[in-house]
PDB file of N, CA and C in Angstrom:
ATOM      1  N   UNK A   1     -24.123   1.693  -6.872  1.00  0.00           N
ATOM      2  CA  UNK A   1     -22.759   2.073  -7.130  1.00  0.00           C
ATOM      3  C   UNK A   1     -22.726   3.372  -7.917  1.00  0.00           C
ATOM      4  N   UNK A   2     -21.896   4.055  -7.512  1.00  0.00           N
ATOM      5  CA  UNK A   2     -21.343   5.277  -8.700  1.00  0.00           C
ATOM      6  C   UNK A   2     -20.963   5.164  -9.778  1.00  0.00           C
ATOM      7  N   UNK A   3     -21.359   5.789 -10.967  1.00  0.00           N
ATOM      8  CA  UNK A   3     -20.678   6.216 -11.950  1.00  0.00           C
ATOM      9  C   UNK A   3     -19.286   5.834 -12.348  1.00  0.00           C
ATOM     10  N   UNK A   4     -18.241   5.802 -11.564  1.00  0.00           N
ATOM     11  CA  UNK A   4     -16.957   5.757 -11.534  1.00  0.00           C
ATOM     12  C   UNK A   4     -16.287   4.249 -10.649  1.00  0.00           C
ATOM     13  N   UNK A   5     -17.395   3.975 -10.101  1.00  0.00           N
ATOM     14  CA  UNK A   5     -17.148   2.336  -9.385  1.00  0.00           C
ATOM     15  C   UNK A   5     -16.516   1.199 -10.207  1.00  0.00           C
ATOM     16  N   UNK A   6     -15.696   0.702 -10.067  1.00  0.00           N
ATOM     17  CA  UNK A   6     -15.277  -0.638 -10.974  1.00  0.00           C
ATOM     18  C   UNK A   6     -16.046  -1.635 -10.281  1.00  0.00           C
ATOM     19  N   UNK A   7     -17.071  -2.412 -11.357  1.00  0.00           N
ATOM     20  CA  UNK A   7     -17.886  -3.371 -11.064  1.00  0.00           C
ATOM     21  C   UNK A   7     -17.310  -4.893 -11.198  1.00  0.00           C
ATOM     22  N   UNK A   8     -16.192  -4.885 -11.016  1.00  0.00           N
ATOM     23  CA  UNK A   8     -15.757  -6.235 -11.836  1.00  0.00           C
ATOM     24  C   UNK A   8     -15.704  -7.338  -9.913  1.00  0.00           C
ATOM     25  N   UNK A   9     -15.747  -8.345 -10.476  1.00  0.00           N
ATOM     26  CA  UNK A   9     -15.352  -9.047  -8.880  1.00  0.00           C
ATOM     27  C   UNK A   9     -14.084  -8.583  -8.256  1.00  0.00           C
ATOM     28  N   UNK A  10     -13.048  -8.776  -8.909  1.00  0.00           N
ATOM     29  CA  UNK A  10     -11.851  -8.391  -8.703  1.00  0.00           C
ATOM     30  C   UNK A  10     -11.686  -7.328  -7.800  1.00  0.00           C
ATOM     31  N   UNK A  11     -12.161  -6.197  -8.087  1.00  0.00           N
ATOM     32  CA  UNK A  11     -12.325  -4.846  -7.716  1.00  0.00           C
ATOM     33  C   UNK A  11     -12.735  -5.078  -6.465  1.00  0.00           C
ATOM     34  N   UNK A  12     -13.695  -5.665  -6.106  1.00  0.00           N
ATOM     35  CA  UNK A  12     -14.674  -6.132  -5.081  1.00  0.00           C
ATOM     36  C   UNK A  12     -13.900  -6.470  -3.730  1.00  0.00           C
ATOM     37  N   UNK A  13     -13.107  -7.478  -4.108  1.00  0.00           N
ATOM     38  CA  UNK A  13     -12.571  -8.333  -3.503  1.00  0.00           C
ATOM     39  C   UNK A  13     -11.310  -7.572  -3.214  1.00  0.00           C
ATOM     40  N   UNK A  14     -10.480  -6.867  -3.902  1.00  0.00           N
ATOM     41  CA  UNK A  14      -9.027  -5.873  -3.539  1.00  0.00           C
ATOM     42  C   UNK A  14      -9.841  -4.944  -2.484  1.00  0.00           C
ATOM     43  N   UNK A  15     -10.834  -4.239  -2.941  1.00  0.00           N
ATOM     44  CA  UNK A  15     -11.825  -2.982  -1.951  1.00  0.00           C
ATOM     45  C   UNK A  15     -11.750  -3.664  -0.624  1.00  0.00           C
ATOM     46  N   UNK A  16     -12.679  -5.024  -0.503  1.00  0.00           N
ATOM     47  CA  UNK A  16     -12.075  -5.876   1.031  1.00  0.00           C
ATOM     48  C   UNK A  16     -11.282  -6.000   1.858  1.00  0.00           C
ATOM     49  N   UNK A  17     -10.350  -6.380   0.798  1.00  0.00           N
ATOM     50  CA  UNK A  17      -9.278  -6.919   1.292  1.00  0.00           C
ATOM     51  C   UNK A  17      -8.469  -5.957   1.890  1.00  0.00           C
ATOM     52  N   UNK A  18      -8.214  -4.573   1.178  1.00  0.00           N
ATOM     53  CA  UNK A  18      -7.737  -3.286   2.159  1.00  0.00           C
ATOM     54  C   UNK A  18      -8.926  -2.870   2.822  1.00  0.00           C
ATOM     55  N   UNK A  19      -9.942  -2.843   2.602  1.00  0.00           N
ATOM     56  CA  UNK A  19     -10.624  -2.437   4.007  1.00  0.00           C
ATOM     57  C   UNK A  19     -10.254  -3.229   5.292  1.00  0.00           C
ATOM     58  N   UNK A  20     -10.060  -4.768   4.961  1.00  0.00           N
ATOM     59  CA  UNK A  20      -9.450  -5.402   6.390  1.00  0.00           C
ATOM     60  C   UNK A  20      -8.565  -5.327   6.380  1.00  0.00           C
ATOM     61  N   UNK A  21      -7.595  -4.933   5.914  1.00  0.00           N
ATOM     62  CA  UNK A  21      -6.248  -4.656   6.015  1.00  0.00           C
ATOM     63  C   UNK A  21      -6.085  -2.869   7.173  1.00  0.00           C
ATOM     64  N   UNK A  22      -7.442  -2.607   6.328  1.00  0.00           N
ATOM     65  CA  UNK A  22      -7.324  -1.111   6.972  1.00  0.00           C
ATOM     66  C   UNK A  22      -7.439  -1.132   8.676  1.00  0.00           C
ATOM     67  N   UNK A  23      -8.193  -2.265   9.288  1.00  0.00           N
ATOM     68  CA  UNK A  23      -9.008  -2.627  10.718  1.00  0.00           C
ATOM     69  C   UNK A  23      -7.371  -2.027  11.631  1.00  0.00           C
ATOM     70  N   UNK A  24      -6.332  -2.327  11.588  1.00  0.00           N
ATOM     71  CA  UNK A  24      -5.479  -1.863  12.781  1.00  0.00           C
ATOM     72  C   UNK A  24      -4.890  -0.696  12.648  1.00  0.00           C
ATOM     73  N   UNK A  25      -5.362   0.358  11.485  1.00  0.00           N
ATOM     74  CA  UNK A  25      -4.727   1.493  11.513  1.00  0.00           C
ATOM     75  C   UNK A  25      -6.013   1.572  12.143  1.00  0.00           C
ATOM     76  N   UNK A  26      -6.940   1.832  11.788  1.00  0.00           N
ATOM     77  CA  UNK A  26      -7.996   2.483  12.328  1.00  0.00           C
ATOM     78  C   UNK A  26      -8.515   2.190  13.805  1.00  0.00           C
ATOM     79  N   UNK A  27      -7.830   0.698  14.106  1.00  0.00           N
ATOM     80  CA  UNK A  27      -8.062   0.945  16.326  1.00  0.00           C
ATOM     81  C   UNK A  27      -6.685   1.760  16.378  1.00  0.00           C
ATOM     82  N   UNK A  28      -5.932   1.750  16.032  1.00  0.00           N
ATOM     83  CA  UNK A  28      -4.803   2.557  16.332  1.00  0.00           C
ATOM     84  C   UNK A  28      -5.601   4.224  16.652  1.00  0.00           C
ATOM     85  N   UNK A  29      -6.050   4.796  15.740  1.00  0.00           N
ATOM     86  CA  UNK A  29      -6.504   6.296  15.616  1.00  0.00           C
ATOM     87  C   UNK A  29      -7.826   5.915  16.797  1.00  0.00           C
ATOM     88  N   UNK A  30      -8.735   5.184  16.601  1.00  0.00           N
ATOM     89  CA  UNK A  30      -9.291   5.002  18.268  1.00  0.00           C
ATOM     90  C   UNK A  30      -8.696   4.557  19.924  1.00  0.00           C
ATOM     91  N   UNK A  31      -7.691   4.295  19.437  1.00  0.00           N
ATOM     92  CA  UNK A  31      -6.808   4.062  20.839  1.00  0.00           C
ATOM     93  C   UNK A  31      -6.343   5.617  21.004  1.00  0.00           C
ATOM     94  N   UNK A  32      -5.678   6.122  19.773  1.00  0.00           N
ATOM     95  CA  UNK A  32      -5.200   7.331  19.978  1.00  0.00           C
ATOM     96  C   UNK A  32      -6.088   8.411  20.813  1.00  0.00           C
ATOM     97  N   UNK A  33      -7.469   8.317  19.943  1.00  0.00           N
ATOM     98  CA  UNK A  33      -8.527   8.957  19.990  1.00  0.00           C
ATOM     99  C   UNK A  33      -8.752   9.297  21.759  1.00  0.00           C
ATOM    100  N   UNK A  34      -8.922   8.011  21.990  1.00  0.00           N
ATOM    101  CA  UNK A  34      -9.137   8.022  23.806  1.00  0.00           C
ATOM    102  C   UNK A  34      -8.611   7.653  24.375  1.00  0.00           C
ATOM    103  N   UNK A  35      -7.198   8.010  24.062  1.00  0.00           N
ATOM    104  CA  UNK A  35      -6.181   8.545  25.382  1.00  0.00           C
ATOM    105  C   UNK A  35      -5.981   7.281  25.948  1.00  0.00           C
ATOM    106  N   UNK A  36      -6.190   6.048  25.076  1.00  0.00           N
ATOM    107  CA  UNK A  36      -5.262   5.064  26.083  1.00  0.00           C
ATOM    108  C   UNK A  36      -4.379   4.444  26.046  1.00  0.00           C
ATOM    109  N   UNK A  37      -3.233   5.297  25.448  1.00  0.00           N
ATOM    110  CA  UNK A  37      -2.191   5.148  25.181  1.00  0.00           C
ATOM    111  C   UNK A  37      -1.021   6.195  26.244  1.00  0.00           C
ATOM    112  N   UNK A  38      -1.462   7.055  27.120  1.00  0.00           N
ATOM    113  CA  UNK A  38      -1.484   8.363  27.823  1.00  0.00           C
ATOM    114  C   UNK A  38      -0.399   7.650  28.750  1.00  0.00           C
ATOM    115  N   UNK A  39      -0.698   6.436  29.248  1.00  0.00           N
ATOM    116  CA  UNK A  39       0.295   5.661  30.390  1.00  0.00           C
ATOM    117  C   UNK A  39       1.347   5.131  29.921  1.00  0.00           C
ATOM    118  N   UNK A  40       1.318   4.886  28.396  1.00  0.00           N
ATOM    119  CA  UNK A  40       3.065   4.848  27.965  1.00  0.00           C
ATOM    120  C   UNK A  40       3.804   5.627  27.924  1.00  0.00           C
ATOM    121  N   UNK A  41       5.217   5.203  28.341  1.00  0.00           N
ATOM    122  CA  UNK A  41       6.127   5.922  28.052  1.00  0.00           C
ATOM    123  C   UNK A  41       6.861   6.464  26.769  1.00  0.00           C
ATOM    124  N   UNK A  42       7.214   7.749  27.336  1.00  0.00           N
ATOM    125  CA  UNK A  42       8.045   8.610  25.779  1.00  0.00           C
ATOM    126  C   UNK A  42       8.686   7.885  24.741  1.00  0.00           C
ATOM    127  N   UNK A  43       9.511   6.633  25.493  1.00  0.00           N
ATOM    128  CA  UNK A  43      10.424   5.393  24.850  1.00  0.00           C
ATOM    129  C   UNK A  43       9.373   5.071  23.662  1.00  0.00           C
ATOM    130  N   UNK A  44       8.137   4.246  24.292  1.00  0.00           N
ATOM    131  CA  UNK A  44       6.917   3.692  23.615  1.00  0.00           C
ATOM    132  C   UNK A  44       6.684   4.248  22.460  1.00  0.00           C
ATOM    133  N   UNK A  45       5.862   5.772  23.278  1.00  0.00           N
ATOM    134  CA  UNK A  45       5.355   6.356  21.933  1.00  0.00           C
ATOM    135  C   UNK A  45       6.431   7.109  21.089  1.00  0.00           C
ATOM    136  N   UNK A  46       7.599   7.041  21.032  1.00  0.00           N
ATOM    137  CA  UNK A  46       8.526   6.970  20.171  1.00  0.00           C
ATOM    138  C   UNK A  46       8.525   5.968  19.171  1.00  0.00           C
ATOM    139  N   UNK A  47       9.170   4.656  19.868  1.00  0.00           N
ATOM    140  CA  UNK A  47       8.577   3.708  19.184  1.00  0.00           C
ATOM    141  C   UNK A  47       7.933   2.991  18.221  1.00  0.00           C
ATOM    142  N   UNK A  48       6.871   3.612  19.016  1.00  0.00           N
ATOM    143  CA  UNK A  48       5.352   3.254  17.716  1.00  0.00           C
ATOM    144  C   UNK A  48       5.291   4.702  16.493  1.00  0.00           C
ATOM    145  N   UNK A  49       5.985   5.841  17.024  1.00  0.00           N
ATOM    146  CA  UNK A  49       5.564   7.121  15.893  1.00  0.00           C
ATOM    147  C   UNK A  49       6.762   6.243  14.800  1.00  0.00           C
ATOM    148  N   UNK A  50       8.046   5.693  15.037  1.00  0.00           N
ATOM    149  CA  UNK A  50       9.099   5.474  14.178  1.00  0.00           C
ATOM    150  C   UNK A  50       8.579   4.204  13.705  1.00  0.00           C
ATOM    151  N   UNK A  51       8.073   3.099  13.960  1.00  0.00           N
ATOM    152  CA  UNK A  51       7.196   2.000  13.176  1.00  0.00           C
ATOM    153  C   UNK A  51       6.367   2.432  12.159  1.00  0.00           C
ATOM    154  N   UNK A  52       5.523   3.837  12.217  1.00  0.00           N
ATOM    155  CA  UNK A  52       4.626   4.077  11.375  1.00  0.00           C
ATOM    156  C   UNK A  52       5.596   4.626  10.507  1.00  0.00           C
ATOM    157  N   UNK A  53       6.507   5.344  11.113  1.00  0.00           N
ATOM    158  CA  UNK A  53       7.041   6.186   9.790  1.00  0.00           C
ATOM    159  C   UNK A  53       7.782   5.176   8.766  1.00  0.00           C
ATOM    160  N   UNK A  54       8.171   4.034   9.643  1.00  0.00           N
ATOM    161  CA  UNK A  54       9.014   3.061   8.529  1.00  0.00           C
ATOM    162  C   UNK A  54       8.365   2.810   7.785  1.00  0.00           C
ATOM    163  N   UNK A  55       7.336   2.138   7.950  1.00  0.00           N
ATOM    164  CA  UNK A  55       6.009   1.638   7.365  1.00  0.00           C
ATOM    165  C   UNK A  55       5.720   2.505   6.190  1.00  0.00           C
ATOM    166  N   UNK A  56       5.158   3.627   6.275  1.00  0.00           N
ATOM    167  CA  UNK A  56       4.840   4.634   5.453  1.00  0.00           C
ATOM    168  C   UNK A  56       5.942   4.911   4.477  1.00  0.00           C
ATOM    169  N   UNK A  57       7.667   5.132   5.251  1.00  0.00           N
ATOM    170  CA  UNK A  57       8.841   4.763   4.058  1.00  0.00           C
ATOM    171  C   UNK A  57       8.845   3.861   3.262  1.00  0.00           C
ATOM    172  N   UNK A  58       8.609   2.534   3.844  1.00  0.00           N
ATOM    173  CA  UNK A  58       9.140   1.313   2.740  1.00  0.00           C
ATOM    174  C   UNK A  58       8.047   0.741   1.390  1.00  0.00           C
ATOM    175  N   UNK A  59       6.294   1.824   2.499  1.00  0.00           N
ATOM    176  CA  UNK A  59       5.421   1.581   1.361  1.00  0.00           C
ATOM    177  C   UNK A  59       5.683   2.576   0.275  1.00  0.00           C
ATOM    178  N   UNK A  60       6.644   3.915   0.622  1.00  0.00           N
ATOM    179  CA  UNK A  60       6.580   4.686  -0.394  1.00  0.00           C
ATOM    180  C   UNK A  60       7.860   3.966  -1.782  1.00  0.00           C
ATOM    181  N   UNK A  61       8.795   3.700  -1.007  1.00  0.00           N
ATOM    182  CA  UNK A  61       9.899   2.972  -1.852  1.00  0.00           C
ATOM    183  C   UNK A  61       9.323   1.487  -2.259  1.00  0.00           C
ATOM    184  N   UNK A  62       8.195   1.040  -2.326  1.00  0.00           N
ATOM    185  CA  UNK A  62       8.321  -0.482  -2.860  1.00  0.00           C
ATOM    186  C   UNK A  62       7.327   0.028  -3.775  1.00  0.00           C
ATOM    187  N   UNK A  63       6.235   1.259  -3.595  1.00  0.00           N
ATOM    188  CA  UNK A  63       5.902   1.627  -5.228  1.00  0.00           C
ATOM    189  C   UNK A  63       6.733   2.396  -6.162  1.00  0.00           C
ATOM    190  N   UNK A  64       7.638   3.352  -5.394  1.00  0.00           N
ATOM    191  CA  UNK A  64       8.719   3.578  -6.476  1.00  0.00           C
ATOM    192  C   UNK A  64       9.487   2.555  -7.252  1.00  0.00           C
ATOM    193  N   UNK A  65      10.101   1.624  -6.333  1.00  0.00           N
ATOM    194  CA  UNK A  65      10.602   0.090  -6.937  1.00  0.00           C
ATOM    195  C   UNK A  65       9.787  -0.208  -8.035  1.00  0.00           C
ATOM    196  N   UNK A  66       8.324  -0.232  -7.767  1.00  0.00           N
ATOM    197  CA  UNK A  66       7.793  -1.313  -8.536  1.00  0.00           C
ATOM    198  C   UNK A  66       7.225  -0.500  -9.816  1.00  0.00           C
ATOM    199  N   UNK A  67       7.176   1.166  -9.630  1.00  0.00           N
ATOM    200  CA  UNK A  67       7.296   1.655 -10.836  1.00  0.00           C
ATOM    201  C   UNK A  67       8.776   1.481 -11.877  1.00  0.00           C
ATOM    202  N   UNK A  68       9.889   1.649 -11.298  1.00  0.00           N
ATOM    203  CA  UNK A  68      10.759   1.615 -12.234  1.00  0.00           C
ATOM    204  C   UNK A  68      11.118   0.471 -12.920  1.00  0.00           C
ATOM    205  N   UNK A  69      10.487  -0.961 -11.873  1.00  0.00           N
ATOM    206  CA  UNK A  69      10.542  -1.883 -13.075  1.00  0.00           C
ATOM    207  C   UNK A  69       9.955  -2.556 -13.864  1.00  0.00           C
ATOM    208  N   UNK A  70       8.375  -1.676 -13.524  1.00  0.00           N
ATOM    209  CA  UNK A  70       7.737  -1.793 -14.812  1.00  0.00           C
ATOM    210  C   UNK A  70       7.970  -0.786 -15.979  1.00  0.00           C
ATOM    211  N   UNK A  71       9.000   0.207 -15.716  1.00  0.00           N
ATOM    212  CA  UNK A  71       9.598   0.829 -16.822  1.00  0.00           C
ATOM    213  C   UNK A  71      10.462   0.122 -17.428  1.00  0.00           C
ATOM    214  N   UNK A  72      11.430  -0.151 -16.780  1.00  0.00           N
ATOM    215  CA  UNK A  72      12.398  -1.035 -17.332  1.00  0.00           C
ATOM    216  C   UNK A  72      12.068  -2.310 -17.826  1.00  0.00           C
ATOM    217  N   UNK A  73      10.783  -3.151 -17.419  1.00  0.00           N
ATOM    218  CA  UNK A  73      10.255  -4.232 -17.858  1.00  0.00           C
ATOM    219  C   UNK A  73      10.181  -4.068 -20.091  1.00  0.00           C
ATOM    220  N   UNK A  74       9.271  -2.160 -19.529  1.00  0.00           N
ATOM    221  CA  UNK A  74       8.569  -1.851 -20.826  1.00  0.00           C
ATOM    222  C   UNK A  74       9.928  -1.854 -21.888  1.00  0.00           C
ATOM    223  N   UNK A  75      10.787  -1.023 -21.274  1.00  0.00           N
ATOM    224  CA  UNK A  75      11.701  -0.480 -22.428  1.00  0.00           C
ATOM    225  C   UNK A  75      12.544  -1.932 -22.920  1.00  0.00           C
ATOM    226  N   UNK A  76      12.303  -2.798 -22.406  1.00  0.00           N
ATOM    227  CA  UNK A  76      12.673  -3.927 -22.609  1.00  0.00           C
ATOM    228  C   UNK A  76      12.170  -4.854 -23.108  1.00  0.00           C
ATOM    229  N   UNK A  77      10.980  -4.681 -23.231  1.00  0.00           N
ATOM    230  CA  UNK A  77      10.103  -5.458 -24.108  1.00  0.00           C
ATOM    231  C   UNK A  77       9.760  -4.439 -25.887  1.00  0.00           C
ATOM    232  N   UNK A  78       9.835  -3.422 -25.365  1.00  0.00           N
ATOM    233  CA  UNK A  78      10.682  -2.132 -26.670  1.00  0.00           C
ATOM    234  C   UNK A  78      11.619  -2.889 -27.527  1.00  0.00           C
ATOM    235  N   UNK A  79      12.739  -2.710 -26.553  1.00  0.00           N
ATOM    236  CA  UNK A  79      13.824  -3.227 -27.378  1.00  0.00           C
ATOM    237  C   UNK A  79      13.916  -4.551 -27.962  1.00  0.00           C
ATOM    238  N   UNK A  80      13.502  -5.926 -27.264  1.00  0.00           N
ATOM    239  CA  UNK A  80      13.136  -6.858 -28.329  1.00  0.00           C
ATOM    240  C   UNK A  80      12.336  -7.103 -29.029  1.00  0.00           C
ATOM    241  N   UNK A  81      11.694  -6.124 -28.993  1.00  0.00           N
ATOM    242  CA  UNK A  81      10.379  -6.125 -30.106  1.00  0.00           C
ATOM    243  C   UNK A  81       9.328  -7.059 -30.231  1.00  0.00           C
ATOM    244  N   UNK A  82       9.529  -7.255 -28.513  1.00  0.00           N
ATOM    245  CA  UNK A  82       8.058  -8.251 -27.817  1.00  0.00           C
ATOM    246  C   UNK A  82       6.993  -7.274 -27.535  1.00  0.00           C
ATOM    247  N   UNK A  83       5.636  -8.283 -28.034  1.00  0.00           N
ATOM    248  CA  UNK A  83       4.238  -7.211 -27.524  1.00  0.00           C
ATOM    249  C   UNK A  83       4.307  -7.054 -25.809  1.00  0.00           C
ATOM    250  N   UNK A  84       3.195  -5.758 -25.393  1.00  0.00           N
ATOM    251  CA  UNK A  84       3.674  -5.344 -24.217  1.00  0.00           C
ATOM    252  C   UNK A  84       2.756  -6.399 -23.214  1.00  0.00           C
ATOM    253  N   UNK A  85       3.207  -6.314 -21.999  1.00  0.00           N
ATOM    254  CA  UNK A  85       3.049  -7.808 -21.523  1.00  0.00           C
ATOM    255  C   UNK A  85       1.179  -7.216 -20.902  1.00  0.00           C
ATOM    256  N   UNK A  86       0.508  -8.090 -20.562  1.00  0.00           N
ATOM    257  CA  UNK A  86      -0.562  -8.025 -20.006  1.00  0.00           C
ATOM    258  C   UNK A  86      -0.518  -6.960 -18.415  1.00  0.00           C
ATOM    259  N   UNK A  87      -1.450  -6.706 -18.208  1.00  0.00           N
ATOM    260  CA  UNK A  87      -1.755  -5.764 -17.541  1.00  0.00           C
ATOM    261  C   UNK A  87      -1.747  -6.566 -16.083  1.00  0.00           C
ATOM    262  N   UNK A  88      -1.337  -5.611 -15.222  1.00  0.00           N
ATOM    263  CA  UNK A  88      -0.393  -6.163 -13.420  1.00  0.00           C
ATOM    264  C   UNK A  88       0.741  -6.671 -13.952  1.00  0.00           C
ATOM    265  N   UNK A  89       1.145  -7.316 -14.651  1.00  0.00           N
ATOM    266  CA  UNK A  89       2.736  -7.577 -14.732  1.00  0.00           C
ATOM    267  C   UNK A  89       3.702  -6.820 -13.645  1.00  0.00           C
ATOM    268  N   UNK A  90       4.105  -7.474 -12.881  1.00  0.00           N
ATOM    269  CA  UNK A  90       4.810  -6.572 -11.717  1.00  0.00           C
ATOM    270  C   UNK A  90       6.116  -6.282 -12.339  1.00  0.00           C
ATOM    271  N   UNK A  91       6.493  -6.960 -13.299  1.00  0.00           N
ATOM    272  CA  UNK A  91       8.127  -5.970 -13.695  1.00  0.00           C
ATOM    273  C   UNK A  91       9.250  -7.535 -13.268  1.00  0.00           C
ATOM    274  N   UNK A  92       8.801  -8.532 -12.939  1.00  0.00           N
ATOM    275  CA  UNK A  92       9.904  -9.733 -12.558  1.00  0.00           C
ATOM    276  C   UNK A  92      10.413 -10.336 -13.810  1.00  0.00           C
TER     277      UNK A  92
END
């Protein structure tokens, strides 16, 4: 491992878990790759370009979401003058 690797299990196991998560973008870019996608129609690959882009939108807005309410979680645990909560706390 590198220098900069997080050795913990945890780490281990998230690294996995998006690597298999990663498996259908990546036949996607090999389907792309060799053209066998060439026999769909414009409709299609419309389609599928506006699925990715949603995708890519709602992942960008559910970490904005989930930054602002772990701000608002904080300034709120500020104001009652509770210690700050443990670390991943998603903000609920």
């Amino acid at each position: 491992m590198t220098p900069g690797t997080p050795k913990t299990r945890r780490a281990r196991v998230v690294r996995t878990v998006v690597n298999v998560m990663l498996v259908p973008v990546w036949a996607l870019v090999a389907f792309i790759c060799i053209h066998s996608f060439s026999n769909y129609s414009d409709v299609a690959n419309l389609t599928l370009l506006a699925l990715i882009m949603m995708f890519a939108l709602w992942a960008w807005w559910y970490r904005e979401d989930r930054d602002r309410r772990q701000a608002a979680a904080v300034r709120q645990d500020e104001a009652t003058g509770r210690p700050p909560a443990p670390a991943g706390r998603d903000g609920d």
